[in-house]
N, C-alpha and C. Protein backbone atom coordinates (compact mmCIF):
# COMPACT_ATOMS: atom_id res chain seq x y z
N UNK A 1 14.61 36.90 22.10
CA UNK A 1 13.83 37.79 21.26
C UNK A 1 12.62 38.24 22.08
N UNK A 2 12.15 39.23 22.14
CA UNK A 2 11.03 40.24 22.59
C UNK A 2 10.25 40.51 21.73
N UNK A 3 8.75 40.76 21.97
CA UNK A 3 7.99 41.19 21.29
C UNK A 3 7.37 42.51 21.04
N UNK A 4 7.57 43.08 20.02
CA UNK A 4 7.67 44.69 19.90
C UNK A 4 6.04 45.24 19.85
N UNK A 5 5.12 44.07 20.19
CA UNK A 5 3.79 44.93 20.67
C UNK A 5 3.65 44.98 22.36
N UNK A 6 3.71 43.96 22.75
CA UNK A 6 3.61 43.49 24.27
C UNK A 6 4.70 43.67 25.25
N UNK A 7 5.93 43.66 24.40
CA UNK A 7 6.86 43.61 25.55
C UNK A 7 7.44 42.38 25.89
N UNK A 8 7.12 41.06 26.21
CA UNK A 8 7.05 39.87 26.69
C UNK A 8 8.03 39.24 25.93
N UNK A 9 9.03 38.42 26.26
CA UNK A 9 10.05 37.66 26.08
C UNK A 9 9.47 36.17 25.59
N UNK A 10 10.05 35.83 24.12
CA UNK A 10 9.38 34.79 22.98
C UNK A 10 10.00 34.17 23.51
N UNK A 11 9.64 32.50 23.34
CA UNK A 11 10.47 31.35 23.32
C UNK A 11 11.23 30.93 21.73
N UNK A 12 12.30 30.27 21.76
CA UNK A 12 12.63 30.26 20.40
C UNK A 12 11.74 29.52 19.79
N UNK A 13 11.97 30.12 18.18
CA UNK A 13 11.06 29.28 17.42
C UNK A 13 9.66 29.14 17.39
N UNK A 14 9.11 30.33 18.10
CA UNK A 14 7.31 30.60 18.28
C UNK A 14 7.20 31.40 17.25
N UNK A 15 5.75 30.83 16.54
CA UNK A 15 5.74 31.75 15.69
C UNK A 15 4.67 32.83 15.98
N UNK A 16 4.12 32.75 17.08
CA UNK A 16 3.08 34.14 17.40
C UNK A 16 3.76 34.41 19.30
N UNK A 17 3.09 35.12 19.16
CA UNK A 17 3.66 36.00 21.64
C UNK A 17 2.70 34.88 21.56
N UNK A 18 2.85 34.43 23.26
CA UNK A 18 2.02 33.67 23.77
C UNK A 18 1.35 34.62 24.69
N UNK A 19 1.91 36.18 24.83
CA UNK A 19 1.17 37.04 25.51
C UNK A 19 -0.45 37.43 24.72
N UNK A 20 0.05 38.18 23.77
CA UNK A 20 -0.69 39.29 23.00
C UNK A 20 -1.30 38.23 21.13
N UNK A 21 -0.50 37.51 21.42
CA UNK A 21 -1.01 36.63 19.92
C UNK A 21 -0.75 37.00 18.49
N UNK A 22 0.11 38.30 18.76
CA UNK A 22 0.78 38.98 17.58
C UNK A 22 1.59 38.32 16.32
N UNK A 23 1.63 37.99 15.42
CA UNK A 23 2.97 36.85 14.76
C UNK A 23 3.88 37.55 14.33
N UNK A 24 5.07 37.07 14.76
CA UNK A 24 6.36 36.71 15.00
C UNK A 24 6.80 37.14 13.72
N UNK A 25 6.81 36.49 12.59
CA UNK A 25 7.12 37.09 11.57
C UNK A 25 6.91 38.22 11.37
N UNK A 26 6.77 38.67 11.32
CA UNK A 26 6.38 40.65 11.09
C UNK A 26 7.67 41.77 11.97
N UNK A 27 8.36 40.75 12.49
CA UNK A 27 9.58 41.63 14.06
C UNK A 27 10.87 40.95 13.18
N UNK A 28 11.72 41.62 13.70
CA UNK A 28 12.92 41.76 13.75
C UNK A 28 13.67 40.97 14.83
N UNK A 29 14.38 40.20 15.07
CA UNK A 29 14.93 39.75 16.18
C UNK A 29 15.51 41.28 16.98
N UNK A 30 15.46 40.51 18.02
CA UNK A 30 16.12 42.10 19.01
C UNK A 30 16.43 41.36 20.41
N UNK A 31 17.37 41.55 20.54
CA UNK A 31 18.54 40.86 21.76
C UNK A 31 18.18 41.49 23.01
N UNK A 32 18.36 41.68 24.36
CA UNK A 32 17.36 41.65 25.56
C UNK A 32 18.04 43.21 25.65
N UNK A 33 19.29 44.12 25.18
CA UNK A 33 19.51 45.32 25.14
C UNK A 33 18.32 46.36 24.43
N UNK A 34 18.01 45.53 23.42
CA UNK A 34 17.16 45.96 22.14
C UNK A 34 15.94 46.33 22.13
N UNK A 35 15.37 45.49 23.25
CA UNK A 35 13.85 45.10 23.92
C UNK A 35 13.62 46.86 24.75
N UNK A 36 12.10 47.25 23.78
CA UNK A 36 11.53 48.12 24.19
C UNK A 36 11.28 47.93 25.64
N UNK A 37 11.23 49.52 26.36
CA UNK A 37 11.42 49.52 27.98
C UNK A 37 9.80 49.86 28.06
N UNK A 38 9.13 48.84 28.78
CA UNK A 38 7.42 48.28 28.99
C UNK A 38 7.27 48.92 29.80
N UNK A 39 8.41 49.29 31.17
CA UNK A 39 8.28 49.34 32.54
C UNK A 39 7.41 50.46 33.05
N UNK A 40 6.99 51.34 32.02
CA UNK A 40 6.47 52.92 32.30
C UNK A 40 5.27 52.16 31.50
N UNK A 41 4.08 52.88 31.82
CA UNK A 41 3.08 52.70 30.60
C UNK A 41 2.90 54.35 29.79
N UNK A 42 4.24 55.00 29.71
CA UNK A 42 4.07 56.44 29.27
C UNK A 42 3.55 55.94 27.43
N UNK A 43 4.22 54.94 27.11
CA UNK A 43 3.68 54.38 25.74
C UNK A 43 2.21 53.64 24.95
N UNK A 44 1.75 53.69 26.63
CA UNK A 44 0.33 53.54 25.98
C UNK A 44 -0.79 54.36 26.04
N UNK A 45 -0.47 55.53 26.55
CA UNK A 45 -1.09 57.18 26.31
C UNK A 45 -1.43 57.39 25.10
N UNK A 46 -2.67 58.07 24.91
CA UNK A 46 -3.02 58.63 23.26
C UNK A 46 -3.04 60.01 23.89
N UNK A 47 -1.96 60.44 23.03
CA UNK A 47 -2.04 62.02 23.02
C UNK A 47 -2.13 62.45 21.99
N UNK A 48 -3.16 63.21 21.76
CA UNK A 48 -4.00 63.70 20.71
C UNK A 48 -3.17 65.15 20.25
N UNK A 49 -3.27 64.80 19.01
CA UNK A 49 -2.32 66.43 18.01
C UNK A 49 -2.83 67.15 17.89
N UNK A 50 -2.10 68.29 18.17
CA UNK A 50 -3.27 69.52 18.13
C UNK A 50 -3.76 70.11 17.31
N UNK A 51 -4.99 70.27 16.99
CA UNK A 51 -6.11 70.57 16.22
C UNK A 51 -5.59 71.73 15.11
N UNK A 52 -5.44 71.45 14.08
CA UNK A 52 -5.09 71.97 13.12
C UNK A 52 -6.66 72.53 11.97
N UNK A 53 -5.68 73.47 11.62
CA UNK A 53 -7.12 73.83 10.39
C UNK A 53 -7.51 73.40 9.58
N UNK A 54 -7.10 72.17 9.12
CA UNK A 54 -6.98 71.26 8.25
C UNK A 54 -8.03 69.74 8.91
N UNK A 55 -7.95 69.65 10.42
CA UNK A 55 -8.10 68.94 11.12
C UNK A 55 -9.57 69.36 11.94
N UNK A 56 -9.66 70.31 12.01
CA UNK A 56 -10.72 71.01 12.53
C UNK A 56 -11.85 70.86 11.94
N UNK A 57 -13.31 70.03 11.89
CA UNK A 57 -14.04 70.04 11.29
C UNK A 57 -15.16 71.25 11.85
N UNK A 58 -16.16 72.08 10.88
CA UNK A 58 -17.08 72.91 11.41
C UNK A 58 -18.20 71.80 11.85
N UNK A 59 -18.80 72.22 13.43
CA UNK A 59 -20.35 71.31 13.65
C UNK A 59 -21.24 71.44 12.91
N UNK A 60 -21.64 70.19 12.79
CA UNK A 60 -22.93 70.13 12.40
C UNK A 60 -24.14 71.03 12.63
N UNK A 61 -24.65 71.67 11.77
CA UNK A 61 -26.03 72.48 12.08
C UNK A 61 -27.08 71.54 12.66
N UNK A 62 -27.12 72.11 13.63
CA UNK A 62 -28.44 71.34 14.12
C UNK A 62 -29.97 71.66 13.10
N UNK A 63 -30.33 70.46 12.98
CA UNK A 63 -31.51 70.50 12.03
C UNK A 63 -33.04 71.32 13.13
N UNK A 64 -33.94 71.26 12.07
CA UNK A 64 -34.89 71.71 12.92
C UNK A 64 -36.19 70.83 13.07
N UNK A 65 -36.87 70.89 13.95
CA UNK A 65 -37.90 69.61 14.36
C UNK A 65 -38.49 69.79 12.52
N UNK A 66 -38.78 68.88 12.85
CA UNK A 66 -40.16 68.33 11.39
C UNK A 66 -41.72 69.40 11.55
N UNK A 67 -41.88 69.97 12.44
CA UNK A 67 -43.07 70.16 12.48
C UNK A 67 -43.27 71.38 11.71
N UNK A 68 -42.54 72.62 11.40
CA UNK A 68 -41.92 73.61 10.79
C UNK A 68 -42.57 73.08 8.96
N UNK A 69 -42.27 72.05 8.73
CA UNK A 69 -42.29 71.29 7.16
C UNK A 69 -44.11 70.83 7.63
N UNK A 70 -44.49 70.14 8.19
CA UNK A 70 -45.92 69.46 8.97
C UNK A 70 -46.70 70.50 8.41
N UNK A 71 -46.63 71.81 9.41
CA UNK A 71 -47.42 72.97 9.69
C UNK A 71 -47.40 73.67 8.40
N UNK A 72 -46.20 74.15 7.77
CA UNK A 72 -46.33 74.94 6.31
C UNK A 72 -47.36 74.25 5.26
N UNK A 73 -46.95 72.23 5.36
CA UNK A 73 -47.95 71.86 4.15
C UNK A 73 -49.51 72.14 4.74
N UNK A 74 -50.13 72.50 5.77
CA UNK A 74 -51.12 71.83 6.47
C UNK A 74 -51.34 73.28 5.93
N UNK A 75 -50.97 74.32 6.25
CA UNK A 75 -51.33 75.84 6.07
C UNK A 75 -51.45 76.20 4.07
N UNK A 76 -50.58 76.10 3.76
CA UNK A 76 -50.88 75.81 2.13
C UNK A 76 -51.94 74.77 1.96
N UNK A 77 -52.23 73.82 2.17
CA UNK A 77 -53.50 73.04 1.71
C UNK A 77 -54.98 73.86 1.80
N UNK A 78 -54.70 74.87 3.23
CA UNK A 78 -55.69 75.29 4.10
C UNK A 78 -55.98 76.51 3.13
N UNK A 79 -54.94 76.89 2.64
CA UNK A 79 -54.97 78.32 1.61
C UNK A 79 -55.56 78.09 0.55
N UNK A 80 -55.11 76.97 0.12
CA UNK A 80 -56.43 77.05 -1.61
C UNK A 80 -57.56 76.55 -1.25
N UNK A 81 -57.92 76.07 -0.27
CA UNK A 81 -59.34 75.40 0.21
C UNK A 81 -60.31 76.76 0.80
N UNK A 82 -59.35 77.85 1.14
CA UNK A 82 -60.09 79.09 1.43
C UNK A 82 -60.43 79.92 -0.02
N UNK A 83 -60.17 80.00 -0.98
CA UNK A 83 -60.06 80.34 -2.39
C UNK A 83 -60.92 81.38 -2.34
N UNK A 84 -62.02 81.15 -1.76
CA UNK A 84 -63.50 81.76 -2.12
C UNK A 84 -63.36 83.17 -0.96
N UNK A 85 -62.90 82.61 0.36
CA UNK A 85 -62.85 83.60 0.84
C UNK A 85 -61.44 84.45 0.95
N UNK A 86 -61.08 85.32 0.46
CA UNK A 86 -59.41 85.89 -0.29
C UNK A 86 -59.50 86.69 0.89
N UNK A 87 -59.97 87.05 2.02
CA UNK A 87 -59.25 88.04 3.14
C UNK A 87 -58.50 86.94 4.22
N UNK A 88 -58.92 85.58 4.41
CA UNK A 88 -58.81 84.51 4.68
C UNK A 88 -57.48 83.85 3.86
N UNK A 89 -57.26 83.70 2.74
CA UNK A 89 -56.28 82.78 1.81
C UNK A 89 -55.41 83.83 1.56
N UNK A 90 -54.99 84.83 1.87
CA UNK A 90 -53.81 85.42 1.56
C UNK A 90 -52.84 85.43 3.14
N UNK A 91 -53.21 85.97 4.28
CA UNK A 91 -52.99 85.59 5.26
C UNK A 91 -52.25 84.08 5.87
N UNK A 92 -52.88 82.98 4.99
CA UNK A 92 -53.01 81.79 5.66
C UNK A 92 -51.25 81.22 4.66
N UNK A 93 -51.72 81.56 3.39
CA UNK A 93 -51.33 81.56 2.67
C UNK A 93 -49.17 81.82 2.64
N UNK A 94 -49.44 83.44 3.43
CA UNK A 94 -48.50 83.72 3.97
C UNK A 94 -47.80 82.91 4.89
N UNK A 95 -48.53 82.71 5.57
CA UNK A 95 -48.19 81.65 7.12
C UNK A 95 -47.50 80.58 6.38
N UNK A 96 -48.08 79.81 5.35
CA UNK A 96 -47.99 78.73 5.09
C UNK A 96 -46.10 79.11 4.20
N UNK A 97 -45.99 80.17 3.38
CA UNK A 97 -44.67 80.41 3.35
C UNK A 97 -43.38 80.21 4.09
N UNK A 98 -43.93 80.87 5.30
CA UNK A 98 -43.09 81.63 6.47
C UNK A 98 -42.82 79.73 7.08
N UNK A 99 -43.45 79.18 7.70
CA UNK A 99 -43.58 78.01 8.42
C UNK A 99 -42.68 76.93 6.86
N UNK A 100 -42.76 77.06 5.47
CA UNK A 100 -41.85 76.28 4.61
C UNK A 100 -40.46 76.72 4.75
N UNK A 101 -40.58 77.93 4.31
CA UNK A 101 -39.05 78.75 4.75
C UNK A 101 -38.49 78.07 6.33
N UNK A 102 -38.96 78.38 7.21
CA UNK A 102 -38.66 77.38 8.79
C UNK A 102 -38.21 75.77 8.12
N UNK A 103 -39.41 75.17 7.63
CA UNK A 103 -38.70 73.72 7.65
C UNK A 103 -38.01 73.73 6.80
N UNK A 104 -37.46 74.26 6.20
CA UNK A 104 -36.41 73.93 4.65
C UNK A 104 -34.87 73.07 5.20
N UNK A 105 -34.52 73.86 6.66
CA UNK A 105 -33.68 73.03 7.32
C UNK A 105 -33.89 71.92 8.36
N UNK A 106 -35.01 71.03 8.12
CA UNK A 106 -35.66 70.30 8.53
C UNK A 106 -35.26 68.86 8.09
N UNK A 107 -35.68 68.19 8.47
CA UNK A 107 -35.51 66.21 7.68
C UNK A 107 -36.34 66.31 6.60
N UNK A 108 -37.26 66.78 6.45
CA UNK A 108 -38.70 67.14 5.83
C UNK A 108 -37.99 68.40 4.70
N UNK A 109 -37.18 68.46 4.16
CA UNK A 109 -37.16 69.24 3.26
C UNK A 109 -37.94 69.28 2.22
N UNK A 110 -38.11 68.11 1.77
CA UNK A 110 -39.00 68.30 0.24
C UNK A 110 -40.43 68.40 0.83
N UNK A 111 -41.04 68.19 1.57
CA UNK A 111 -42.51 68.55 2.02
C UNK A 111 -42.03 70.10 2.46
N UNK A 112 -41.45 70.63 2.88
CA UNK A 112 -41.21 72.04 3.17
C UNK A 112 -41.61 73.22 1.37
N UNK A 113 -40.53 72.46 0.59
CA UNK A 113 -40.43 72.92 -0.65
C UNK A 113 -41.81 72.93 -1.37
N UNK A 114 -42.41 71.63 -1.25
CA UNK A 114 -43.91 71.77 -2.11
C UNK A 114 -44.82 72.53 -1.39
N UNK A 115 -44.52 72.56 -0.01
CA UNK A 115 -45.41 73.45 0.70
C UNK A 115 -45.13 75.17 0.30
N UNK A 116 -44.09 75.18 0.05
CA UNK A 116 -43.66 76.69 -0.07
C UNK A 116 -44.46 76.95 -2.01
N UNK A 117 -44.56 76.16 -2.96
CA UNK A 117 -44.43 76.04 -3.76
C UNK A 117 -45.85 76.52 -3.97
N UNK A 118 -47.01 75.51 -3.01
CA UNK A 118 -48.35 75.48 -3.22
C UNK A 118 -48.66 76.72 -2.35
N UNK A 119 -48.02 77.31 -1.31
CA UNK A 119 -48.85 78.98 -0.68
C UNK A 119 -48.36 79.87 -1.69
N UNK A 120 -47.03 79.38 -2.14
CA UNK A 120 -46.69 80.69 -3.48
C UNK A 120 -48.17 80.67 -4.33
N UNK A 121 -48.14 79.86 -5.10
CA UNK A 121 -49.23 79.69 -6.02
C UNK A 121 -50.61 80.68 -5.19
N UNK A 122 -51.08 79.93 -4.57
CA UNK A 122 -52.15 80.15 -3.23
C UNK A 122 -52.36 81.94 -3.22
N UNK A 123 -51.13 82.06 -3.06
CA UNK A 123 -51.23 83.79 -2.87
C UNK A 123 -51.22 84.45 -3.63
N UNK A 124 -50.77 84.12 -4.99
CA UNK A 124 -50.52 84.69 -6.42
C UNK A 124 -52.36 85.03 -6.81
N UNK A 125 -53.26 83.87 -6.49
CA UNK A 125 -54.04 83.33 -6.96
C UNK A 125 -55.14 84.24 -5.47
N UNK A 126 -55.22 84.46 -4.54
CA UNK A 126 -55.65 85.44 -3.37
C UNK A 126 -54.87 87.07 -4.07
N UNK A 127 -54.13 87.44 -4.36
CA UNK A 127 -53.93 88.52 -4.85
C UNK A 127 -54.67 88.78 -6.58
N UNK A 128 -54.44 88.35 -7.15
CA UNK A 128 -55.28 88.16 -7.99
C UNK A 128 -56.69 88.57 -8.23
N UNK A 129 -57.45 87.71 -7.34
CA UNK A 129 -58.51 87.11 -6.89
C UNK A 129 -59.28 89.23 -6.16
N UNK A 130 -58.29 89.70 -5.60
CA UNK A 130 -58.40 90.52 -4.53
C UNK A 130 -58.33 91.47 -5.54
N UNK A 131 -57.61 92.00 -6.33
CA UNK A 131 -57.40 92.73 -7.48
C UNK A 131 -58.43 92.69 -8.64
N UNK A 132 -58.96 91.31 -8.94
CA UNK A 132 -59.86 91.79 -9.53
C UNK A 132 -61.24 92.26 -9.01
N UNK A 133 -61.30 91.87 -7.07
CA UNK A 133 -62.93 91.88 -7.06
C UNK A 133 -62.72 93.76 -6.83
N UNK A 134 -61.28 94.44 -6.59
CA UNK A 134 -61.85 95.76 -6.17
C UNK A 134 -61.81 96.70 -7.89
N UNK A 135 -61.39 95.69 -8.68
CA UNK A 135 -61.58 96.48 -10.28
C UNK A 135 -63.29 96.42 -10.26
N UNK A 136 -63.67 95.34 -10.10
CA UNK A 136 -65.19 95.40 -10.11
C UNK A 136 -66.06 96.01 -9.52
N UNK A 137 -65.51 96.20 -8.42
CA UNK A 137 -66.29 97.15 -7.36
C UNK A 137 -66.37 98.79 -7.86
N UNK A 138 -64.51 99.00 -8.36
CA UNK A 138 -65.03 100.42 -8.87
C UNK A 138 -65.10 100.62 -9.99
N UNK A 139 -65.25 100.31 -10.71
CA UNK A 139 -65.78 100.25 -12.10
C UNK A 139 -67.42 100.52 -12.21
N UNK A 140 -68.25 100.01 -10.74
CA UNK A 140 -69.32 100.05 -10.86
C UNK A 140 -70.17 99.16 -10.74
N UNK A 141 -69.77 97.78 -10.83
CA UNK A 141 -70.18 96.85 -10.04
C UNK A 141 -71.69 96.40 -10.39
N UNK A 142 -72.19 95.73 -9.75
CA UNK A 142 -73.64 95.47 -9.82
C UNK A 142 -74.36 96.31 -9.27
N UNK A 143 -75.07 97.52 -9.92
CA UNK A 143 -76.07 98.41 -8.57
C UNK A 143 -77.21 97.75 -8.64
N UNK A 144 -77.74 96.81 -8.88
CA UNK A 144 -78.70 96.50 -8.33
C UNK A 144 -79.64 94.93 -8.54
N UNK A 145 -80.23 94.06 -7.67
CA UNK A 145 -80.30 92.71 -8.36
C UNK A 145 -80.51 92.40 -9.71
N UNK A 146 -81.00 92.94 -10.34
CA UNK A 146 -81.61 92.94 -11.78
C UNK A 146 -80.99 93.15 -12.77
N UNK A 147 -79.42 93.65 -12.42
CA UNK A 147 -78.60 93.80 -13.18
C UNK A 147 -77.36 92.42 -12.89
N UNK A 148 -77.52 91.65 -11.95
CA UNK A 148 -77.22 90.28 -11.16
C UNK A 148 -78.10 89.36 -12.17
N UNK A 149 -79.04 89.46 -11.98
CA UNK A 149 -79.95 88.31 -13.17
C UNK A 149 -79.51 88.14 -14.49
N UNK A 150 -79.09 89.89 -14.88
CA UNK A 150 -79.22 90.18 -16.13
C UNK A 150 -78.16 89.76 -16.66
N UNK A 151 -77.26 89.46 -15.97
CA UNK A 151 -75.67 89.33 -16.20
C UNK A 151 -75.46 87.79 -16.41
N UNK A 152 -76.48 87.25 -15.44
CA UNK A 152 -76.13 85.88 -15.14
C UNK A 152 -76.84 85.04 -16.80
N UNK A 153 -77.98 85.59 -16.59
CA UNK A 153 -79.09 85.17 -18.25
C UNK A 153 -77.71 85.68 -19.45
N UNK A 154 -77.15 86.35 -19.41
CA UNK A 154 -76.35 87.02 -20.82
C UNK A 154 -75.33 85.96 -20.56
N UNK A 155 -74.92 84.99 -19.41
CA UNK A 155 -73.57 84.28 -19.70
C UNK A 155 -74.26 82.48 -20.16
N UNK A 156 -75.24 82.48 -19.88
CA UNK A 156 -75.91 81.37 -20.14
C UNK A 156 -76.94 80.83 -21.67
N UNK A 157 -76.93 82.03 -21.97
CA UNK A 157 -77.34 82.39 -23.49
C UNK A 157 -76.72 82.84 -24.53
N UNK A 158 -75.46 82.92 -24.16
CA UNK A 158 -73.89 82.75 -25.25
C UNK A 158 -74.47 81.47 -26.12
């Protein structure tokens, strides 16, 4: 009897190869005609099947550094902290979009997202902000300090 992993010729009555350590039980007896031909190693080649569409996986997208997600939150923080000055916080504001949109395909996704979340806000709030100071301006505005005082005394004496 032969062993149908190794090749190697059993002694009777073994119950594993003394080559390969395979057990015996699991084979078929097979008479020395029967015995797989070892002599080539064409049988221990891996030849690989050819790549089917089924088989074919698409690559992986390469992600994008973290800093993309870093830079957007750092630029949105920077945008409502400019509030006061709106030629400043709409700009920054923007940036801080553009740089969330970048990290969204990042490791850092959810810091990308709140970052995108807080320059949205940011800019809503700089447009706004920008809209109302030029209603004020032409409308007429303050012409002159005394009408600045006068304005300020009428909100404090409500």
């Amino acid at each position: 009897m032969f062993c149908q992993n190794c090749g190697n010729q059993l002694p009777e009555g073994s119950t594993y190869c003394p080559s390969c350590g395979k057990p015996i039980s699991e084979y078929q007896e097979t008479s020395a005609s029967d015995a797989p031909d070892y002599s080539t190693n064409n049988n221990f080649y891996y030849t690989p099947e050819p790549e089917t569409a089924e088989t074919s996986a698409e690559p992986e997208q390469k992600l994008r550094p973290d800093g993309y997600a870093i830079a957007a939150l750092c630029l949105s923080i920077a945008s409502l902290l400019c509030c006061c000055i709106v030629y400043l916080q709409i700009p920054v504001a923007i940036a801080g979009l553009v740089f969330g949109i970048l990290g969204v395909k990042s490791n850092q996704k959810v810091m990308a997202i709140v970052s995108i979340v807080i320059s949205a806000i940011s800019l809503v709030l700089g447009i706004t902000m920008l809209i109302s100071s030029i209603v004020f301006v032409a409308s007429g505005g303050f012409k002159s300090p005394e009408d600045i005082e006068r304005y300020i005394n009428d909100l404090f004496n409500r």
